[in-house]
Protein backbone atom coordinates (compact mmCIF):
# COMPACT_ATOMS: atom_id res chain seq x y z
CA UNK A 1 -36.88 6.20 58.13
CA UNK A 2 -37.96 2.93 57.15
CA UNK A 3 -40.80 1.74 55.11
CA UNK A 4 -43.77 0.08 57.28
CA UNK A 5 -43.23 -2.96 55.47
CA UNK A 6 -39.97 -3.44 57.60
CA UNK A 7 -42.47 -3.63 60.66
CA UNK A 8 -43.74 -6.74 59.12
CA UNK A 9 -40.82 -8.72 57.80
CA UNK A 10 -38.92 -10.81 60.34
CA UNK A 11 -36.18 -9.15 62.19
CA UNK A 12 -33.67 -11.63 59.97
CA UNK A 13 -34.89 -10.56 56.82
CA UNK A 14 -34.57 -6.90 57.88
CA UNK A 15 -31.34 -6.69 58.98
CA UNK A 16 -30.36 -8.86 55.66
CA UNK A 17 -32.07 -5.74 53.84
CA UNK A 18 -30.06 -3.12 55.96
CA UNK A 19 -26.55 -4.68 55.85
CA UNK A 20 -27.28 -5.32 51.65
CA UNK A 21 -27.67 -1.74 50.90
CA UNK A 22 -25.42 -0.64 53.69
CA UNK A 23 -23.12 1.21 51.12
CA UNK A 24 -25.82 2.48 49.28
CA UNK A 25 -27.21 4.16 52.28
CA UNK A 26 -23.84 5.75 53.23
CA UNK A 27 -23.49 7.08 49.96
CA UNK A 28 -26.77 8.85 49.85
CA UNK A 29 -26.66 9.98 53.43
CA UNK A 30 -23.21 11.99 52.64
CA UNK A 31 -24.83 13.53 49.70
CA UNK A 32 -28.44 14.21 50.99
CA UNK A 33 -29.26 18.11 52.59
CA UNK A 34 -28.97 18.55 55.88
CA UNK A 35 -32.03 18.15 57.56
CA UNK A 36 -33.67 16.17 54.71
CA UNK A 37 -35.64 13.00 55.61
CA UNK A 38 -36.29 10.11 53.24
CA UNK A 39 -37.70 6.94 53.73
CA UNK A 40 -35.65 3.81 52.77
CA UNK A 41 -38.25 1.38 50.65
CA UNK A 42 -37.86 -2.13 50.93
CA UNK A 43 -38.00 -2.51 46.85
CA UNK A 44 -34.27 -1.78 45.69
CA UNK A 45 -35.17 -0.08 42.67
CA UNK A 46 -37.42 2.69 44.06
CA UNK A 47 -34.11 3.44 46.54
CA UNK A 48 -34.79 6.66 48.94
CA UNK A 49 -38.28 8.37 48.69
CA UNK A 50 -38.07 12.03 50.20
CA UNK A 51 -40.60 13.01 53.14
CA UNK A 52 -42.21 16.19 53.12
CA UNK A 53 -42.42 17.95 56.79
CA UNK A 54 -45.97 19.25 58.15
C-alpha cells in the first residue's frame, strides 16, 4: 500500500518515487510472507512499514 502522502504529491512526482525504488520494492516483495501487507513510505530511509490486520 502506499503512504497517504502519495495522495497528495502530483502524479509526476509519484511515479518518479515508484520507478526510483522499483528494485527495492521487488526485492522486498520476493522476500516478504505471504499474505503480509506493508505500506511503502514516501521517506526512503524508513523503507516498508508492516500493517497489522483487524
Amino acid at each position: 500500500m502506499l503512504a497517504p502522502v502519495y495522495q497528495k504529491m502530483p502524479i509526476n512526482q509519484s511515479a518518479s518515487v515508484l520507478l526510483w525504488r522499483w528494485p527495492q520494492m521487488k526485492t522486498f516483495i520476493e522476500q516478504a510472507a505471504p499474505g503480509s501487507m506493508f505500506e511503502l513510505s514516501i521517506n526512503r530511509r524508513t523503507g516498508f512499514v508492516p500493517l497489522a490486520v483487524k
